[in-house]
PDB file of N, CA and C in Angstrom:
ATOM      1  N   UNK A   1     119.512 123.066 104.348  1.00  0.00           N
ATOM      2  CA  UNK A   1     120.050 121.738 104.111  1.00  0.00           C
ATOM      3  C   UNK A   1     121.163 121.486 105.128  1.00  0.00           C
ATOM      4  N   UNK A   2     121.267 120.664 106.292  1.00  0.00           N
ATOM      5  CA  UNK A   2     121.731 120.666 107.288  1.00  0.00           C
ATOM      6  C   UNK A   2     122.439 118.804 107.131  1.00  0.00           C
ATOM      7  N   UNK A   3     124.115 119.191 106.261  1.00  0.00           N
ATOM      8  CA  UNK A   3     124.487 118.000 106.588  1.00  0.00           C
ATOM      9  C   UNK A   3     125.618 117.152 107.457  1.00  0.00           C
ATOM     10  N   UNK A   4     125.073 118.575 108.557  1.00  0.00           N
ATOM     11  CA  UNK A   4     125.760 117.612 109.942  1.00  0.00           C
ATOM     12  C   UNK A   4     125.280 116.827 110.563  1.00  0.00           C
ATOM     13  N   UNK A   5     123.791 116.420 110.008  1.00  0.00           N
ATOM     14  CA  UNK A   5     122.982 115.015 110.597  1.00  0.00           C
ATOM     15  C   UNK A   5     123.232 113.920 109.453  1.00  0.00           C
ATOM     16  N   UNK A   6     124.243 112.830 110.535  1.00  0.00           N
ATOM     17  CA  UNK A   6     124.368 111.728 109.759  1.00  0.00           C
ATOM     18  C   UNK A   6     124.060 110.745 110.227  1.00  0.00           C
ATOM     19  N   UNK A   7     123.625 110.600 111.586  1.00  0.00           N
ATOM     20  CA  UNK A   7     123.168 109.268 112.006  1.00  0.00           C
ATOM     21  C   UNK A   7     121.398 109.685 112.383  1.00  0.00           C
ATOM     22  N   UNK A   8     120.436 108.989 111.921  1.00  0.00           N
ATOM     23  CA  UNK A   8     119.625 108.898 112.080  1.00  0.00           C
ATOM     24  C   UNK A   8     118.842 107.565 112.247  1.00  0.00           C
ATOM     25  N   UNK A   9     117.249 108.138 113.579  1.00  0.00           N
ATOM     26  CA  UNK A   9     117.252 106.414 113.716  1.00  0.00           C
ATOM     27  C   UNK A   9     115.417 106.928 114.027  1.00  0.00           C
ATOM     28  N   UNK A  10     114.930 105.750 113.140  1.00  0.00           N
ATOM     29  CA  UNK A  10     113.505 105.951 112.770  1.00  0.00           C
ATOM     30  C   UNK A  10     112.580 104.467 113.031  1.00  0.00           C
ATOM     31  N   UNK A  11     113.078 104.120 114.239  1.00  0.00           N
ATOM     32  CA  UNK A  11     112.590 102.741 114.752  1.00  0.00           C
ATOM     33  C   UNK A  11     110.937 102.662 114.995  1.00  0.00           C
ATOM     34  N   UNK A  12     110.249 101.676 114.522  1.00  0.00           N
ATOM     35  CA  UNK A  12     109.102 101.884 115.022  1.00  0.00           C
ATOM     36  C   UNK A  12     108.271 102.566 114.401  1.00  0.00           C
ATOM     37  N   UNK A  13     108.707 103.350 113.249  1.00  0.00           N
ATOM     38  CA  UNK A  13     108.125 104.493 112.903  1.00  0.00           C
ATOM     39  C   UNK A  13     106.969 104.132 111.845  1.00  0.00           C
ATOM     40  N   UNK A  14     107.164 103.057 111.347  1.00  0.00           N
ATOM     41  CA  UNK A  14     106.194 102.952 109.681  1.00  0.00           C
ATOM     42  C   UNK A  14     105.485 101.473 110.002  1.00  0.00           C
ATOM     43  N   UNK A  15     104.757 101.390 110.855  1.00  0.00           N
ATOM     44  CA  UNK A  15     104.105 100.489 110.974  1.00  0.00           C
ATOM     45  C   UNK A  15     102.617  99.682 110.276  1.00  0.00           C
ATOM     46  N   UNK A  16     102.209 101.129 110.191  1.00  0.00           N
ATOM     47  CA  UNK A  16     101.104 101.064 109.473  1.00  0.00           C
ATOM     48  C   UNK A  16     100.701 100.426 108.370  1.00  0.00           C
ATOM     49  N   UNK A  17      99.487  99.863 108.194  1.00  0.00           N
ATOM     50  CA  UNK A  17      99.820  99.102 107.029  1.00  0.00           C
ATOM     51  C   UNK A  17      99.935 100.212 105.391  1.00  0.00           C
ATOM     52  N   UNK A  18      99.225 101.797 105.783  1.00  0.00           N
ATOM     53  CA  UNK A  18      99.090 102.212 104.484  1.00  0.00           C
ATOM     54  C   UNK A  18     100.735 103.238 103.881  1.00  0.00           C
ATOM     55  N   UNK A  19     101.843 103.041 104.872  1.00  0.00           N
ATOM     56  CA  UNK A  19     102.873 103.653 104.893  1.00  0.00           C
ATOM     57  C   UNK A  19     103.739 102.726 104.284  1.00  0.00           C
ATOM     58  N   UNK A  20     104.824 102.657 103.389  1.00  0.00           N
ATOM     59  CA  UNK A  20     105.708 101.902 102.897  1.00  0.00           C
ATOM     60  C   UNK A  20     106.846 102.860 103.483  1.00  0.00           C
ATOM     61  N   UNK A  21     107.634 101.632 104.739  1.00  0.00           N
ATOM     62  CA  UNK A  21     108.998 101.655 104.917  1.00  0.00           C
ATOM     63  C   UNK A  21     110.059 101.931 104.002  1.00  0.00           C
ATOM     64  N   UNK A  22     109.964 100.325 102.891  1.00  0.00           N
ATOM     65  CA  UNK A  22     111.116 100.555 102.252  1.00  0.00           C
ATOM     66  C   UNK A  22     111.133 101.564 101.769  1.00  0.00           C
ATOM     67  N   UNK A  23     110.107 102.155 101.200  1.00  0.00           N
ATOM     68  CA  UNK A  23     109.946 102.823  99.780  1.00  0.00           C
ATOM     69  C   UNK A  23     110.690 104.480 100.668  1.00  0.00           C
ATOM     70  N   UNK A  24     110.898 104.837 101.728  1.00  0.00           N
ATOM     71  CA  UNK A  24     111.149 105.888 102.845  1.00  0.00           C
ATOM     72  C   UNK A  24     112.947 105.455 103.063  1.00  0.00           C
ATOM     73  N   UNK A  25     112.644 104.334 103.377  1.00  0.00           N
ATOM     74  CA  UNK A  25     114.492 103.882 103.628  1.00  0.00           C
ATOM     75  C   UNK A  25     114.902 103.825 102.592  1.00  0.00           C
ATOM     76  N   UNK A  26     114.889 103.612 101.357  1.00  0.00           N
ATOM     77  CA  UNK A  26     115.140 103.969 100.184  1.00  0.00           C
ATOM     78  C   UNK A  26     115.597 105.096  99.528  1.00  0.00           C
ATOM     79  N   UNK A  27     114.692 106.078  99.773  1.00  0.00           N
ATOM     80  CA  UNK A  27     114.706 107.532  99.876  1.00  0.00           C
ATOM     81  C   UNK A  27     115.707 108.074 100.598  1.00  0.00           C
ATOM     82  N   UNK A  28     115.828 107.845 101.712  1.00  0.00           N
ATOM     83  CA  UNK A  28     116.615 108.640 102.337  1.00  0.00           C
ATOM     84  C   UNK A  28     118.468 108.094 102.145  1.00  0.00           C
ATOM     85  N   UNK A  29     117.780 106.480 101.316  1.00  0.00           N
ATOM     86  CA  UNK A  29     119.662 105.944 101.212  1.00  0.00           C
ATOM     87  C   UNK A  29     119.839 106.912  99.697  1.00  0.00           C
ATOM     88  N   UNK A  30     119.081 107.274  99.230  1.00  0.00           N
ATOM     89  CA  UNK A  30     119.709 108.049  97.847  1.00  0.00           C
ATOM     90  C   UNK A  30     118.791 109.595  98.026  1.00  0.00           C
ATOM     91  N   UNK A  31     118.873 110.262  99.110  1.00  0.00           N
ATOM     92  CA  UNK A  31     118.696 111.731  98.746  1.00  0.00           C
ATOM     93  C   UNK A  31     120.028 112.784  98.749  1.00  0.00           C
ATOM     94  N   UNK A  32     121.364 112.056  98.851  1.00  0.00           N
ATOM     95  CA  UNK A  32     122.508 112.471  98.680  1.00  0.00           C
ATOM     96  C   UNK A  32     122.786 112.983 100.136  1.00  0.00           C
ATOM     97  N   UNK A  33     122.417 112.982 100.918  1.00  0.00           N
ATOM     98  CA  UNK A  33     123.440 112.874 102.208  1.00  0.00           C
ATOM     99  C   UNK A  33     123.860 111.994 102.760  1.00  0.00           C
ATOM    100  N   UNK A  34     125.037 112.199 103.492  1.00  0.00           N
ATOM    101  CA  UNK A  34     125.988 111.361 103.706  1.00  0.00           C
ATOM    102  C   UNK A  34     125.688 110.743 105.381  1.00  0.00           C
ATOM    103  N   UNK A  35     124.633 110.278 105.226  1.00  0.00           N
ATOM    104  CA  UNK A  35     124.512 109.590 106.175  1.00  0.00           C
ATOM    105  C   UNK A  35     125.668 108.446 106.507  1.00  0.00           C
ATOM    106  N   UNK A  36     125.924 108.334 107.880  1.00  0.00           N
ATOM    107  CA  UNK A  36     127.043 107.074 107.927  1.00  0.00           C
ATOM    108  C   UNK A  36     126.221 105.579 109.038  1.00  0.00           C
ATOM    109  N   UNK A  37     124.936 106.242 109.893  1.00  0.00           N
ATOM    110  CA  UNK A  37     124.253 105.547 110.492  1.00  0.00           C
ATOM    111  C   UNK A  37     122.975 105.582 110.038  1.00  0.00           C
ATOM    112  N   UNK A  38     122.255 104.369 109.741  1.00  0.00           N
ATOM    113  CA  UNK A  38     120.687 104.844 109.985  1.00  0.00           C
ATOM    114  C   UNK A  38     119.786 103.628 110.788  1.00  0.00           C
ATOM    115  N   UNK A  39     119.129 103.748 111.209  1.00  0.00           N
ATOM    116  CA  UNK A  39     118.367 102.786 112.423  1.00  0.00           C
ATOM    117  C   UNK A  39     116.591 102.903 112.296  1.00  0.00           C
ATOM    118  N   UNK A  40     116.834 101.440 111.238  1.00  0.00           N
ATOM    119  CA  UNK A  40     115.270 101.341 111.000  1.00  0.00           C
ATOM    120  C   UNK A  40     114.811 100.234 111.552  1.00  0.00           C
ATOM    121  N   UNK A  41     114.920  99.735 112.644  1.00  0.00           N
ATOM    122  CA  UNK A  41     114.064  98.690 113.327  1.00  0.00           C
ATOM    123  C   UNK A  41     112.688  98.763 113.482  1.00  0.00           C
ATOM    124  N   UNK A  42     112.257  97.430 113.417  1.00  0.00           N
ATOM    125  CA  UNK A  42     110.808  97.284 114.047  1.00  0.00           C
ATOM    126  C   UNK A  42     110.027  97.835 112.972  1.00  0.00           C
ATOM    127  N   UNK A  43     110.211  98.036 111.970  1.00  0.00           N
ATOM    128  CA  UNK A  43     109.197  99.277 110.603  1.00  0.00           C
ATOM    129  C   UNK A  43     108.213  98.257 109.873  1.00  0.00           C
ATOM    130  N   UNK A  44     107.840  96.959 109.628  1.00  0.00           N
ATOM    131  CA  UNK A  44     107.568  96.009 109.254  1.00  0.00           C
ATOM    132  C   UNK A  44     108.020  95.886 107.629  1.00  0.00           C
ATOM    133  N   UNK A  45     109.550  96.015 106.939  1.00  0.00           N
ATOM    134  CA  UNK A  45     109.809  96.332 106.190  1.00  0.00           C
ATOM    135  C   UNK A  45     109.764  95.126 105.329  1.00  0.00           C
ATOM    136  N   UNK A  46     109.488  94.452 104.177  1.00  0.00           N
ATOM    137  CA  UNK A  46     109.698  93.035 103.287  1.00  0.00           C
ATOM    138  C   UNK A  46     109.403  94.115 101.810  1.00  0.00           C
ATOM    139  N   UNK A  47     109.985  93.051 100.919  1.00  0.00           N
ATOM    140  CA  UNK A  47     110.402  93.289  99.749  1.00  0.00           C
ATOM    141  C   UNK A  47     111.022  94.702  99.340  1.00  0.00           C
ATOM    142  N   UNK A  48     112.345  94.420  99.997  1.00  0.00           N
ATOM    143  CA  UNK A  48     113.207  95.026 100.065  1.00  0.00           C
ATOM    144  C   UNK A  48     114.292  96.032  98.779  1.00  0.00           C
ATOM    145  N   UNK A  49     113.872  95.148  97.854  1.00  0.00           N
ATOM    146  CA  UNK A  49     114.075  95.356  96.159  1.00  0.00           C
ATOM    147  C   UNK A  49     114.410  96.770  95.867  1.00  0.00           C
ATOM    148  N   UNK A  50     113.827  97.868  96.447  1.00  0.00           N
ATOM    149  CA  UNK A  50     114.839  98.852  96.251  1.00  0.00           C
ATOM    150  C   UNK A  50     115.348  99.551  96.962  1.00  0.00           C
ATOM    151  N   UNK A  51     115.961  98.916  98.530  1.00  0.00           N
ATOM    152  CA  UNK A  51     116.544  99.151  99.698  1.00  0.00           C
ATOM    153  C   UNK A  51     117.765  99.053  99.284  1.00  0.00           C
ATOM    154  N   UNK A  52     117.768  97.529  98.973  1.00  0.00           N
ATOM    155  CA  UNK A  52     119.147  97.289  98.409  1.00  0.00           C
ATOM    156  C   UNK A  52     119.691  97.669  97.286  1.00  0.00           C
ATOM    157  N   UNK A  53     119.213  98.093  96.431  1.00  0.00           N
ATOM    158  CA  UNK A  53     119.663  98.821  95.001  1.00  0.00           C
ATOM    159  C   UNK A  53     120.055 100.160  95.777  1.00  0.00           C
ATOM    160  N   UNK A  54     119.665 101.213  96.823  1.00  0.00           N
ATOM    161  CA  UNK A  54     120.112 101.930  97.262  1.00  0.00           C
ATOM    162  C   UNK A  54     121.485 102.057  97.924  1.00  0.00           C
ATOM    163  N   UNK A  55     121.184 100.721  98.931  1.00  0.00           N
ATOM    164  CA  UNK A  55     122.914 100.457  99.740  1.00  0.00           C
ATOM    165  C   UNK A  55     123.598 100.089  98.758  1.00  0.00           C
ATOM    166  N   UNK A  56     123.959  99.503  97.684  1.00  0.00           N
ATOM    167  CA  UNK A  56     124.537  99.382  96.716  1.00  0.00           C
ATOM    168  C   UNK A  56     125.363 100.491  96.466  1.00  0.00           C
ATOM    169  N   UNK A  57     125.139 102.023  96.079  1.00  0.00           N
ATOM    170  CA  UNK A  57     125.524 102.933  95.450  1.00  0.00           C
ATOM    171  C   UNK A  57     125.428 104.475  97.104  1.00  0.00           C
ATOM    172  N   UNK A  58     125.900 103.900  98.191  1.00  0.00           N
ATOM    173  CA  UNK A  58     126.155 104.600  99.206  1.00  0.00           C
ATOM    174  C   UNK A  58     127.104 103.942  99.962  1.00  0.00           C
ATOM    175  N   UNK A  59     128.623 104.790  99.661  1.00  0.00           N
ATOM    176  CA  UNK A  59     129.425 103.877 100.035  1.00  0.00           C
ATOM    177  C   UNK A  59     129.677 104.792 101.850  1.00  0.00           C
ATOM    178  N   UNK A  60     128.797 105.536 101.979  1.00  0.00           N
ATOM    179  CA  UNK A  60     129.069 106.615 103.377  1.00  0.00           C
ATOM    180  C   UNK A  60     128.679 105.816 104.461  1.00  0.00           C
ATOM    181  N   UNK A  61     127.291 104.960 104.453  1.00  0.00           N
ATOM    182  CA  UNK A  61     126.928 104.464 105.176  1.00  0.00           C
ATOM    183  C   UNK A  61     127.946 103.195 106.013  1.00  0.00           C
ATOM    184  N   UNK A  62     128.054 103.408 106.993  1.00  0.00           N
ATOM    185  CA  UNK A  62     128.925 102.162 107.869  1.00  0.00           C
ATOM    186  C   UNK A  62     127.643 101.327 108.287  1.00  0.00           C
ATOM    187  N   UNK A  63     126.623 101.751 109.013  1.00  0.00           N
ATOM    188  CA  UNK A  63     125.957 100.743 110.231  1.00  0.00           C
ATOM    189  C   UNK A  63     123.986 101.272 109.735  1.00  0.00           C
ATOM    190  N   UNK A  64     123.985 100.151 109.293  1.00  0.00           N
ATOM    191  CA  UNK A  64     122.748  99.852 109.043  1.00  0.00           C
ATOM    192  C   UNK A  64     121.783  99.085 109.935  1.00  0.00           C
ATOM    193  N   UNK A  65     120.608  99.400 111.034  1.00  0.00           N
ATOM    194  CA  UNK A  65     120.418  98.606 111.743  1.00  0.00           C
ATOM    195  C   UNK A  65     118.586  98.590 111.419  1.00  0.00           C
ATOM    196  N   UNK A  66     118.221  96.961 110.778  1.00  0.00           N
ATOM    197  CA  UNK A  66     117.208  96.907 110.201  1.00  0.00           C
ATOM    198  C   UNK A  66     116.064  95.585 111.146  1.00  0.00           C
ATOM    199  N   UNK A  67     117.015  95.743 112.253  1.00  0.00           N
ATOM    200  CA  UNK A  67     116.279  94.139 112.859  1.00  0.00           C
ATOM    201  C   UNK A  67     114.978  93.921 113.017  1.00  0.00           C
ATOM    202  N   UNK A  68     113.929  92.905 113.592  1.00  0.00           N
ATOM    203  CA  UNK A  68     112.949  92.736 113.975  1.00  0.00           C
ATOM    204  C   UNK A  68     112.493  93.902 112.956  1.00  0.00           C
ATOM    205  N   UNK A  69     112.406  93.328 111.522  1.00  0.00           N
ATOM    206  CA  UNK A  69     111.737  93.778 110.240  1.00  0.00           C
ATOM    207  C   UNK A  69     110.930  92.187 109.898  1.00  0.00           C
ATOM    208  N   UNK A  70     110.497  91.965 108.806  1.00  0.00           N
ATOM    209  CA  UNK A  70     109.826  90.727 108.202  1.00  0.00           C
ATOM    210  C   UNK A  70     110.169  90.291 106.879  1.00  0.00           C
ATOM    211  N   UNK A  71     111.715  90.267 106.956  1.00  0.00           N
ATOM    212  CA  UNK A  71     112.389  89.995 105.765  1.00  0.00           C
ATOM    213  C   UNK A  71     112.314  89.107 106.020  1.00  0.00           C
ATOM    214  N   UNK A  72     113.040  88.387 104.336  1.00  0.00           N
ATOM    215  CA  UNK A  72     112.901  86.636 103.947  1.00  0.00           C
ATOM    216  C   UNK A  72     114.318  86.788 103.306  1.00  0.00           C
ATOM    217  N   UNK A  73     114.473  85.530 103.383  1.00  0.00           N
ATOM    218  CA  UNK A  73     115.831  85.093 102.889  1.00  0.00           C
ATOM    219  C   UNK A  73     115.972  85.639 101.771  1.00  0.00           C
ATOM    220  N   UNK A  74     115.249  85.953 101.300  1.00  0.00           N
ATOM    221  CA  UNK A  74     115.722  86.166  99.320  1.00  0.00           C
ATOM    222  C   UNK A  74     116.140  87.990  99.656  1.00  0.00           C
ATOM    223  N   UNK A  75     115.052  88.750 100.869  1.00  0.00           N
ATOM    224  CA  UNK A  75     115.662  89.840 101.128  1.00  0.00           C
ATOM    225  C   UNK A  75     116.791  90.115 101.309  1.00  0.00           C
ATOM    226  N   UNK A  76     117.161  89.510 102.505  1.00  0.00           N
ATOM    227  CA  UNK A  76     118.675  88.815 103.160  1.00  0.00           C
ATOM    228  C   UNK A  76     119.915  88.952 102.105  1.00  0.00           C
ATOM    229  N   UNK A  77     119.382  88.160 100.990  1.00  0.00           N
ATOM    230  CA  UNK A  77     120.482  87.869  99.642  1.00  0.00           C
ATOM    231  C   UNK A  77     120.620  88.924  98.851  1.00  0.00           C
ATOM    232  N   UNK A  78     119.997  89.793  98.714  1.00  0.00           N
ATOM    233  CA  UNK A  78     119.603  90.727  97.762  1.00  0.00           C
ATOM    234  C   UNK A  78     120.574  91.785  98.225  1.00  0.00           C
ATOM    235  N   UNK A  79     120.180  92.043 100.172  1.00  0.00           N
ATOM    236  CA  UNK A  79     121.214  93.261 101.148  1.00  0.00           C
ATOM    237  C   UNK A  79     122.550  92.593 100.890  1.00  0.00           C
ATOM    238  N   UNK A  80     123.028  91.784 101.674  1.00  0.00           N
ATOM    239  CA  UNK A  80     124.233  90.919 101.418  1.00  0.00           C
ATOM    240  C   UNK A  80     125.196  91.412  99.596  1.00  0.00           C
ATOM    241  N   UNK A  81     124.230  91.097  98.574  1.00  0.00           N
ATOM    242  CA  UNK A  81     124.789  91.282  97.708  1.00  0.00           C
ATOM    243  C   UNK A  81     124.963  92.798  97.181  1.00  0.00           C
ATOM    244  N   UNK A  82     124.214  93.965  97.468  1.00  0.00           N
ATOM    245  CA  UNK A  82     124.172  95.226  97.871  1.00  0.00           C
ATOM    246  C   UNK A  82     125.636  95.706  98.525  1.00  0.00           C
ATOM    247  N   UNK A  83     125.468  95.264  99.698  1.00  0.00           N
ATOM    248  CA  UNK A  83     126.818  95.628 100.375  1.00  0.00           C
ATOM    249  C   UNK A  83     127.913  95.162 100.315  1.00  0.00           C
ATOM    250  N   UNK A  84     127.905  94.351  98.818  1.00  0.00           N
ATOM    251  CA  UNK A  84     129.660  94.083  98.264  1.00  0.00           C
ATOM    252  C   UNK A  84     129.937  94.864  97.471  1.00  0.00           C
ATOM    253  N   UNK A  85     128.673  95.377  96.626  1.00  0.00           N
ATOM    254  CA  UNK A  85     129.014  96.294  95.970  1.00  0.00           C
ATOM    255  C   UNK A  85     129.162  97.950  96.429  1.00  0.00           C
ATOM    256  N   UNK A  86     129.042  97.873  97.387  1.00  0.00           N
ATOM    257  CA  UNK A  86     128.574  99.052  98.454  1.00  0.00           C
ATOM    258  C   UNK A  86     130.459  99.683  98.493  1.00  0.00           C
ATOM    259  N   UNK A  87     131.514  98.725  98.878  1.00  0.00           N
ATOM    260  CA  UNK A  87     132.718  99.091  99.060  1.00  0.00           C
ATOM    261  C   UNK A  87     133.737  99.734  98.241  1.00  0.00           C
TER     262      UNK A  87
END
């Protein structure tokens, strides 16, 4: 168990249609390490529902980088409201 890896970055990686992103970024926001970076671009990630219930209850994480994903506004609202409670 090696938790001097805290920034990790998995861009690109879950494209597929039979792989679920969130359900992986999820995972890794609650397997109890203290990640402070993680970098999931490009993963084709939507319905986000328990991404954000994760950032919610990880207050380690600083920099979340999720861009050029296929979220929707209601995703958007859901992270946003996640990371107030996040502090």
């Amino acid at each position: 168990d090696n938790r001097s890896i805290n920034t990790l970055t998995l861009n690109n990686c879950f494209n597929q249609s039979d792989i679920n992103g969130c359900r992986a970024l999820a995972t890794l926001l609650t397997c109890g390490r203290p990640f402070v970076a993680l970098s999931f671009s490009r993963n084709s990630l939507s319905g986000i529902e328990d991404v954000a219930a994760a950032l919610a209850t990880n207050p380690q994480l600083e920099t979340l980088r999720i861009g050029d994903n296929q979220l929707s506004d209601s995703d958007a609202g859901l992270i946003a409201e996640a990371l107030k409670q996040n502090t």
